[in-house]
Protein backbone atom coordinates (compact mmCIF):
# COMPACT_ATOMS: atom_id res chain seq x y z
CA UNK A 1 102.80 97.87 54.59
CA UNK A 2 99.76 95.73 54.77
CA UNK A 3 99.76 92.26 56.11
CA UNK A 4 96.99 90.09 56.23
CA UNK A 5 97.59 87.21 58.82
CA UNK A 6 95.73 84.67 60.81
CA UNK A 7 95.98 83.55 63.78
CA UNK A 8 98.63 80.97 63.61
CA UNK A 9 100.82 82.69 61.09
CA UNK A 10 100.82 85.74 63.53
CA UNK A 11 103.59 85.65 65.29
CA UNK A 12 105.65 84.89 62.15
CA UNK A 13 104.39 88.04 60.02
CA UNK A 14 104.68 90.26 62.76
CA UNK A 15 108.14 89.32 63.91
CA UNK A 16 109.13 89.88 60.21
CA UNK A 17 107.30 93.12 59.96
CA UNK A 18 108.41 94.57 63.23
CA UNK A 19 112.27 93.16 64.13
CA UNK A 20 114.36 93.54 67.53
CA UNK A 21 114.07 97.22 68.24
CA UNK A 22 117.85 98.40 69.93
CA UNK A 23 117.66 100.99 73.14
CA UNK A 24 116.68 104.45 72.19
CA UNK A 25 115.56 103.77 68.70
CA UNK A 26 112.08 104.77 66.53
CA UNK A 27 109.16 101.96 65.77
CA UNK A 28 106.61 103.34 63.61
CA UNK A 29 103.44 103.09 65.63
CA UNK A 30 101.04 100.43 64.02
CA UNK A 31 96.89 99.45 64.12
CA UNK A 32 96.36 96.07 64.59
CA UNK A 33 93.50 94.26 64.25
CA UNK A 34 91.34 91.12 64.91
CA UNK A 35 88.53 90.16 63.20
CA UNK A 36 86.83 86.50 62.89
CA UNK A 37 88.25 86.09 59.59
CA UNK A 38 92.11 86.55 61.31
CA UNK A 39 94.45 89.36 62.42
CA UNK A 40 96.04 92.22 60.37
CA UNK A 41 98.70 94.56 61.36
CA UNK A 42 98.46 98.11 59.75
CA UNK A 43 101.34 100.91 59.58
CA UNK A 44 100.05 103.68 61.68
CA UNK A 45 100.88 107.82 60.08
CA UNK A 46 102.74 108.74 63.08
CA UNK A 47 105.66 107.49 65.39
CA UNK A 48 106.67 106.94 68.76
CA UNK A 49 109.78 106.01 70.67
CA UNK A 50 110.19 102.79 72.57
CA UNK A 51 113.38 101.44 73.94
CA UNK A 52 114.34 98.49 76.18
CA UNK A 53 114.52 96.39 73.49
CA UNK A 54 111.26 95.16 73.70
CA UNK A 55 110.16 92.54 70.86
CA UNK A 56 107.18 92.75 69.58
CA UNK A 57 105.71 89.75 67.72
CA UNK A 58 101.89 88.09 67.73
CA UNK A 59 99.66 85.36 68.31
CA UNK A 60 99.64 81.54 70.09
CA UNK A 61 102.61 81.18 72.70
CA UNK A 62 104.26 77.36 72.34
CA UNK A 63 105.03 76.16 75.46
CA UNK A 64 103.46 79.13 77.72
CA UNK A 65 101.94 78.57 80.82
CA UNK A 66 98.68 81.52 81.56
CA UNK A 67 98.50 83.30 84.31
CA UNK A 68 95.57 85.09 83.97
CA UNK A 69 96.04 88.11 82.02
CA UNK A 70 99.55 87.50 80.96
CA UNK A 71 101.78 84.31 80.04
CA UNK A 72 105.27 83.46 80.58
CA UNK A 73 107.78 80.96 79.24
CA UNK A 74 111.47 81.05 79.96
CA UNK A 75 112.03 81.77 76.23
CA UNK A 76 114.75 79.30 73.73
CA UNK A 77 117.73 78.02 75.22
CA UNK A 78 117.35 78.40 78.40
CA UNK A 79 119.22 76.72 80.79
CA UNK A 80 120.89 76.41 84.15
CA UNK A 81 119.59 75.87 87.57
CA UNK A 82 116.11 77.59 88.81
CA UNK A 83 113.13 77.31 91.29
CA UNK A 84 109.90 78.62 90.68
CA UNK A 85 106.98 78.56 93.57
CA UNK A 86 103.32 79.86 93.85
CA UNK A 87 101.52 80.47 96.08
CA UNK A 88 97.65 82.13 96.78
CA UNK A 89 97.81 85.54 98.05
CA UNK A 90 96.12 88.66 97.51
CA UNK A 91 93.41 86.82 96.28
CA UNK A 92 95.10 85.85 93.36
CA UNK A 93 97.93 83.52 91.91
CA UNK A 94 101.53 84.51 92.98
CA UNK A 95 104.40 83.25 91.43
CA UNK A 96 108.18 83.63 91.44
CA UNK A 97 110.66 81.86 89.40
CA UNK A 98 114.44 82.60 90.67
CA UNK A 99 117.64 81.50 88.77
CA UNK A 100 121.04 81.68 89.10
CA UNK A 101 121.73 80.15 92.39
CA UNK A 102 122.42 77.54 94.12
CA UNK A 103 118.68 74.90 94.67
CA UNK A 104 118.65 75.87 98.29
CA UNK A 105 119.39 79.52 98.17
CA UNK A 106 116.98 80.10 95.58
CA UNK A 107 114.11 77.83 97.66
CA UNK A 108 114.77 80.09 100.15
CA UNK A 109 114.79 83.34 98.29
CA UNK A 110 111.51 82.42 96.45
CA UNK A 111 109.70 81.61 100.22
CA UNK A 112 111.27 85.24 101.26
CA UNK A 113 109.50 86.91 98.55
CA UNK A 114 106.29 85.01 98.67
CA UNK A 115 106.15 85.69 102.47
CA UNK A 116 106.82 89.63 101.33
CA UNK A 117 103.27 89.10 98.94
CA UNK A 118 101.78 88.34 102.15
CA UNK A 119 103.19 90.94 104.37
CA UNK A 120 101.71 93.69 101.57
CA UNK A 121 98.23 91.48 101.61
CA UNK A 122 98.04 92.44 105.58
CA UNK A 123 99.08 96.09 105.12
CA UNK A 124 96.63 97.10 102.56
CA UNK A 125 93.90 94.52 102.42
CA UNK A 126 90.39 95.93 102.61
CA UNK A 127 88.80 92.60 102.91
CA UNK A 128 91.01 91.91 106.20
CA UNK A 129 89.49 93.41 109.08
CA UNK A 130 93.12 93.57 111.27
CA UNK A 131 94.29 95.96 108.47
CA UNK A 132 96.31 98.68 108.95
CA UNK A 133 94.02 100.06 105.90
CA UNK A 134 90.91 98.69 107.09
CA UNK A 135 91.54 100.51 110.69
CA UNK A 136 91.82 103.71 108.49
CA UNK A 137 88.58 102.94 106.74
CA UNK A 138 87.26 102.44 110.08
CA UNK A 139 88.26 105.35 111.70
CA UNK A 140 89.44 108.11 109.70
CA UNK A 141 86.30 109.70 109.62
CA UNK A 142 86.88 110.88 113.33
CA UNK A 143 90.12 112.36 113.27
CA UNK A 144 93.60 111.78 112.24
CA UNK A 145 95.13 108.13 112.51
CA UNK A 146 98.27 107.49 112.86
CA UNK A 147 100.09 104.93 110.70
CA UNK A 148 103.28 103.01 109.69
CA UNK A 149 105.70 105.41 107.36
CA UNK A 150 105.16 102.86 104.72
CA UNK A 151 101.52 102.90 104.14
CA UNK A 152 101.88 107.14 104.33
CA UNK A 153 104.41 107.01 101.53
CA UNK A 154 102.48 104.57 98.97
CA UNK A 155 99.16 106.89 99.91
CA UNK A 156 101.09 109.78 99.13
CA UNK A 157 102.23 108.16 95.79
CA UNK A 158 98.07 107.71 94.92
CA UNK A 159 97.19 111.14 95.63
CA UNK A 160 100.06 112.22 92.79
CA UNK A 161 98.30 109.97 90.81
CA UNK A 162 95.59 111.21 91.39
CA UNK A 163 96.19 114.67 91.15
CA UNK A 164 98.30 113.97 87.81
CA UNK A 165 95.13 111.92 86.02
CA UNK A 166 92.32 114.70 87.35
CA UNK A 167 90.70 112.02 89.72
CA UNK A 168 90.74 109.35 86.99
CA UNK A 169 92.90 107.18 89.86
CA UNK A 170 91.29 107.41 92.76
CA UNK A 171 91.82 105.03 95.50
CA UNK A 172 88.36 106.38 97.38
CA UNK A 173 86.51 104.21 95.07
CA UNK A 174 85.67 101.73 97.81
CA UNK A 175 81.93 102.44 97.97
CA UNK A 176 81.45 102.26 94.30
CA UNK A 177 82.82 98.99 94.10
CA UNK A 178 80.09 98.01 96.40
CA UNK A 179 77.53 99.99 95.08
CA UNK A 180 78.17 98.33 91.78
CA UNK A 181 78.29 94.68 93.40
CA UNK A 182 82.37 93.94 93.07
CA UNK A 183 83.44 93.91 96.34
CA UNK A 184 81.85 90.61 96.73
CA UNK A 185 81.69 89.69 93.09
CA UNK A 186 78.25 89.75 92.68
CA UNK A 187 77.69 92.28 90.17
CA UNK A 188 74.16 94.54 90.20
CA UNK A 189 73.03 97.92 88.76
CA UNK A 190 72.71 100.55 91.56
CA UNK A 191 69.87 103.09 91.74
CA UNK A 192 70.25 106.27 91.04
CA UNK A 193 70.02 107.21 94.45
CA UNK A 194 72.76 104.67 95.31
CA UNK A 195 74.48 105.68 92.79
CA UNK A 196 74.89 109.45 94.14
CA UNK A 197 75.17 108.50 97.85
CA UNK A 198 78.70 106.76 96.51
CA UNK A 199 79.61 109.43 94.30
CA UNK A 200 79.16 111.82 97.49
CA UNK A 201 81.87 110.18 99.45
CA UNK A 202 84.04 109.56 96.35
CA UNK A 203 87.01 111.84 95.40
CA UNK A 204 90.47 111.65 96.20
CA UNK A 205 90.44 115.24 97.86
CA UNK A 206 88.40 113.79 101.25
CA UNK A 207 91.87 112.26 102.28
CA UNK A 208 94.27 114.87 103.95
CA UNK A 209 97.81 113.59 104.40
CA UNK A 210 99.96 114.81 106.67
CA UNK A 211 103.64 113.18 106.08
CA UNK A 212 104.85 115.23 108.89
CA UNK A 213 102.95 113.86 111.67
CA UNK A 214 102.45 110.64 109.52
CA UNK A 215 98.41 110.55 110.00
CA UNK A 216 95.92 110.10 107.54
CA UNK A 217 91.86 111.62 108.21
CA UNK A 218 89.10 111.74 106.19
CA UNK A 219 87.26 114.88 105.77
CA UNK A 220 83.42 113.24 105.96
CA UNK A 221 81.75 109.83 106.63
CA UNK A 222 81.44 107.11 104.59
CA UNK A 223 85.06 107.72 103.08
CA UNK A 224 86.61 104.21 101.78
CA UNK A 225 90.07 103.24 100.71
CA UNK A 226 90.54 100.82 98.17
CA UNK A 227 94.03 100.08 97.00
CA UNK A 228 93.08 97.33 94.46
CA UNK A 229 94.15 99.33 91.43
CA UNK A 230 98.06 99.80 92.93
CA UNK A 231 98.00 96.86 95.52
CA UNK A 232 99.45 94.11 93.27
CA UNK A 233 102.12 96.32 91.51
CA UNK A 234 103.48 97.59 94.90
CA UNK A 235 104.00 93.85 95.87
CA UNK A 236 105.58 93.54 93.23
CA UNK A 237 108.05 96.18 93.60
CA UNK A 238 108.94 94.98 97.05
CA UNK A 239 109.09 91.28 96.07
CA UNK A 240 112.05 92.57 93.69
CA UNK A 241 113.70 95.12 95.94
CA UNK A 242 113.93 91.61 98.43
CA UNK A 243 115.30 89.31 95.77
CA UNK A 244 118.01 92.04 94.95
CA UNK A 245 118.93 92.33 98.28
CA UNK A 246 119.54 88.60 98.44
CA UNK A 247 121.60 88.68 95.21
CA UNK A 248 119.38 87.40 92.99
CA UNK A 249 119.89 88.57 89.77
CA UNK A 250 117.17 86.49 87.74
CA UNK A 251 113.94 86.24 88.33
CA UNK A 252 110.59 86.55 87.38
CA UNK A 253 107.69 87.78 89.74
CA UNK A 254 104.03 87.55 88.80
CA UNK A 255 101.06 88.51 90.34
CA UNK A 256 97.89 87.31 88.98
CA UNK A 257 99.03 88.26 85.48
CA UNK A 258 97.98 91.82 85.92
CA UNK A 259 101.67 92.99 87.67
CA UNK A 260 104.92 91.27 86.39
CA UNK A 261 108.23 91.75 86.58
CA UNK A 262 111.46 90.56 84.81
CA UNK A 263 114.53 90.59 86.93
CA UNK A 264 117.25 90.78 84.52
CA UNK A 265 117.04 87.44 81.99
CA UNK A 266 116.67 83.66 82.05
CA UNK A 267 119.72 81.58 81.58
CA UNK A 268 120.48 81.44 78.30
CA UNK A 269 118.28 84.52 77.19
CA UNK A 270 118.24 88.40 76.75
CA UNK A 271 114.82 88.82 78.82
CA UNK A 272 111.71 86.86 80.09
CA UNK A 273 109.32 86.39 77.12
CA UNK A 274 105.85 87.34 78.76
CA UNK A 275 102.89 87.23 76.89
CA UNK A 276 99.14 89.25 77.25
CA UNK A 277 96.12 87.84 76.93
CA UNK A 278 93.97 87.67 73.86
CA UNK A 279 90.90 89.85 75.59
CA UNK A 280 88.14 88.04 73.97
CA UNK A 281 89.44 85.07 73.86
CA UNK A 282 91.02 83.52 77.40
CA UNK A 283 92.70 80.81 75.81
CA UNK A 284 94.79 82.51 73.27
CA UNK A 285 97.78 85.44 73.85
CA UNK A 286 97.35 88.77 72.21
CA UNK A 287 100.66 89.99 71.81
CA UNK A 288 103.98 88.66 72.99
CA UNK A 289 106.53 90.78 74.77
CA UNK A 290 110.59 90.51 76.58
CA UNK A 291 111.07 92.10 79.83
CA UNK A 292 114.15 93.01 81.37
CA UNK A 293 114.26 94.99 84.40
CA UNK A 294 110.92 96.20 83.39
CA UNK A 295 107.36 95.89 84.88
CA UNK A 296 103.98 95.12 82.80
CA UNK A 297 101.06 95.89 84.19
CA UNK A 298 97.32 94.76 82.60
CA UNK A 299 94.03 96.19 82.95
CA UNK A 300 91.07 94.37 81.32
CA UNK A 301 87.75 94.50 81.57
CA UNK A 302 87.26 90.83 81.77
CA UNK A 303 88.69 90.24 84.64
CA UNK A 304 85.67 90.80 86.83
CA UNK A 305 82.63 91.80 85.16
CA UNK A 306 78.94 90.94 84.82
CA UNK A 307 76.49 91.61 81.95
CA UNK A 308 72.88 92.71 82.34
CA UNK A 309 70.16 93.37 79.76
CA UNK A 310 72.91 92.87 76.86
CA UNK A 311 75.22 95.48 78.22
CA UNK A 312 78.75 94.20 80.04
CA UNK A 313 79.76 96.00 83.59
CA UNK A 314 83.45 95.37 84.06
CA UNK A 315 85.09 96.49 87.85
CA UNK A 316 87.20 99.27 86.49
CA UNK A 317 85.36 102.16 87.35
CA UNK A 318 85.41 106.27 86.62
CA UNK A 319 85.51 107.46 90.14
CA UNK A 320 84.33 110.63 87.85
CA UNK A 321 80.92 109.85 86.91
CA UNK A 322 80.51 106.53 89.40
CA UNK A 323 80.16 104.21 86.31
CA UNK A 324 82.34 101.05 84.66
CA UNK A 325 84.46 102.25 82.06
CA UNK A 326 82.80 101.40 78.54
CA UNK A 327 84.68 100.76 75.38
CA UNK A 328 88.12 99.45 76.35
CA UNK A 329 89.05 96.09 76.35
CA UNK A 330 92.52 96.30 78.24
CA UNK A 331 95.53 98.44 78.53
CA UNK A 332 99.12 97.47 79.29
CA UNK A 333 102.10 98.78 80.41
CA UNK A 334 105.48 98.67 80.08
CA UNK A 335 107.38 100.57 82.36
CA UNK A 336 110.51 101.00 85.14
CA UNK A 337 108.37 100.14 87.90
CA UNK A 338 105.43 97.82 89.00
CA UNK A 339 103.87 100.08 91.21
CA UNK A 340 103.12 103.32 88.74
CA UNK A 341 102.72 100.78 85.81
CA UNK A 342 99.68 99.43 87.87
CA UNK A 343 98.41 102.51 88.66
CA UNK A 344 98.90 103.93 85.32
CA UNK A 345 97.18 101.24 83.35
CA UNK A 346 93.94 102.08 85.18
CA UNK A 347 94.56 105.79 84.57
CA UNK A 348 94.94 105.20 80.68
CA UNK A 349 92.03 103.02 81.19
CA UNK A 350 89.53 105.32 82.20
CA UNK A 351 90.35 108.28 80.07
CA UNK A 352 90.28 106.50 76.54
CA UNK A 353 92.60 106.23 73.76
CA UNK A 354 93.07 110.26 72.79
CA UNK A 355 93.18 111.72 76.62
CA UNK A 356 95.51 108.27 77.08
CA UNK A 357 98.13 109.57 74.48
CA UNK A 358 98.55 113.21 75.56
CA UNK A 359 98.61 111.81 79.32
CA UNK A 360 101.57 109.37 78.24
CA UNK A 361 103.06 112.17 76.41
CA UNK A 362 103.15 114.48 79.52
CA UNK A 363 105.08 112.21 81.51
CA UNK A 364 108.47 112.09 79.43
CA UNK A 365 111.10 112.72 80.66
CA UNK A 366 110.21 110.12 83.08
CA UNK A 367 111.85 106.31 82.00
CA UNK A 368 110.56 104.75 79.30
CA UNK A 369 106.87 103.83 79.54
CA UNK A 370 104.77 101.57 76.15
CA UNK A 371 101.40 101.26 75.87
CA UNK A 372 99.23 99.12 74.44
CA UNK A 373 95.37 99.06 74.12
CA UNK A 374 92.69 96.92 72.97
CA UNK A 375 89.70 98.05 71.35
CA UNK A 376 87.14 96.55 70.60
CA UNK A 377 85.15 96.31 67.40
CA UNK A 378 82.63 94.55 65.62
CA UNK A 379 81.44 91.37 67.11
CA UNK A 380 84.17 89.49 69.47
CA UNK A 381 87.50 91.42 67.45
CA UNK A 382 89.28 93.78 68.28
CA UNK A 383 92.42 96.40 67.12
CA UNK A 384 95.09 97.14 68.99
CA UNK A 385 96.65 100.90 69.30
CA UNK A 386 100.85 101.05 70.71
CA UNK A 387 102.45 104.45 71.62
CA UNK A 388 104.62 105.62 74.51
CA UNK A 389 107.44 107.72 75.57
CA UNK A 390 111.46 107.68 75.27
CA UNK A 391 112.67 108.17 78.74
């Protein structure tokens, strides 16, 4: 099948071309693409499972309001009573909508889990100099520190990661990000010999854990923790755990656009419609998806980048080889929870379509994860690659 559509016919064709998809079943995987002249959608020779019943359909969202990298609308016929607050935190836009429950109750729920966003910013904020993770940064380098179980067990979880992706998540990559000028968004080249004094104190491996003792120590100077590619999603996934503990069963929690989360469904609906971001073009949506009890998590290359002498830097980085990733637009993620979905959008990220695919692949049978990622091609377009795993 072949269909040529533009921008505003999009989400028309492809809702045609690919329907509702039921729990457990096959899509073919497809190419899409975006050119100037409009988008096409291309079958693909191969197949891969996705479940959830995740929608798939394309182009401008009606009634959507952007959050950055992804949009979200309550979806057609919606109704019934709910609250939604923001709030700035984590240097980004937080936002919770709750429904289901009484005005009051869900006021109250939504300032819980916005006050939770905060808690999370104080644990593991390297810009915060009271933080438990800035202490370590501080410190570490002298012997073991001891610290709260909590910030143990989500350093444990990056080290898997780690481990799992060969060092393509690394959560040392503190002193590239300055090297390269992101800390502070200001965005600069490093010298080579800049550029090797970070590399020597990058690498996941100069952290020793002990979970028994519950202290963390780095193995050399100059060691630096920074948890910005699993921060948001681990927010997230405690922003939820609190709403179910209050009994909300509806809600959706989004952080900056890059880490979302649908709470079971909108009055009225199956799932929250969210939608991702058209990468070269801010003002439009990419591709529009339905969440329900499921976490997307972006990665693009816009989101904090500079360009020098015709060449674009973005902030995420190869801890690897000490450089911004070249030739990805963004990746998403659909998966069970916010917190691996974050960190494995930056994994996918930095090892490229192919290594992304048999990476995804050795995962199963973990839950369900999809992923999508944007390519770019000639000029501003770009094509878009799906594939993932039946958990």
């Amino acid at each position: 099948m072949h269909v040529p559509i533009t921008a505003l016919r999009a989400a028309a064709a492809l809702a045609a071309a690919f329907p509702l998809v039921a729990m457990g079943s096959t899509l073919s995987r497809y190419v899409a693409r975006h050119t100037a002249e409009g988008r096409e959608a291309l079958p693909a020779a191969s197949d891969a499972a996705w479940s959830d019943a995740e929608r798939i359909s394309w182009g401008p969202a009606a009634a959507a309001e952007a959050f950055g990298e992804v949009e979200f609308a309550l979806g057609a016929g919606a109704s019934g009573d709910c609250h939604e607050e923001s709030r700035v935190a984590m240097g980004t836009t937080a936002t919770v909508r709750a429904c289901g429950r009484g005005p009051a109750d869900l006021r109250q729920a939504i300032a819980e889990a916005l006050d939770e966003v905060d808690r999370v910013d104080r644990l593991l904020s390297h810009y915060r100099d009271d933080s438990p993770l800035s202490r370590l940064n501080r410190e570490a380098a002298s012997g073991p520190v001891a610290v709260d179980t909590e910030l143990v067990e989500l350093l444990d979880a990056c080290l898997r990661w780690s481990r799992e992706s060969d060092g393509a998540f690394d959560v040392t990559v503190g002193p590239l990000m300055k090297a390269w000028g992101f800390f502070r968004d200001e965005g600069r080249l490093p010298d080579e010999r800049q550029l090797q004094a970070a590399l020597a104190v990058v690498g996941y491996r100069h952290v020793v854990l002990d979970r028994e003792h519950g202290t963390i120590r780095f193995d050399r100077p100059g060691v630096e923790l920074d948890l910005g590619g699993i921060g948001k999603g681990y927010a997230v996934d405690r922003v939820v755990e609190l709403l179910r503990r209050r009994g909300i069963v509806s809600a959706l929690v989004n952080l900056g656009g890059s880490s979302v989360y649908g709470l079971g469904a909108p009055p009225g609906a199956e799932a929250w419609e969210v939608g991702i971001q058209d990468p070269s073009d801010p003002g439009q949506q990419a591709l529009s998806l339905t969440l329900r009890d499921r976490a997307l998590s972006v990665s693009g290359s816009y989101a904090r980048s500079f360009e020098k002498d015709g060449v674009t830097y973005s902030h995420i980085m190869d801890p690897r080889t000490g450089r911004p990733v070249q030739g990805v637009l963004s990746v998403a993620v659909l998966s069970a929870g916010a917190t691996d979905g974050d960190a494995l959008d930056n994994v996918l990220f930095v090892q490229g379509l192919e290594r992304a695919r048999a990476f995804v692949a050795s995962l199963a049978p973990s839950p369900a994860t999809s992923v999508f990622f944007f390519l770019p091609t000639a000029g501003t377009g770009w094509r878009l690659e799906c594939f993932g795993t039946q958990g």
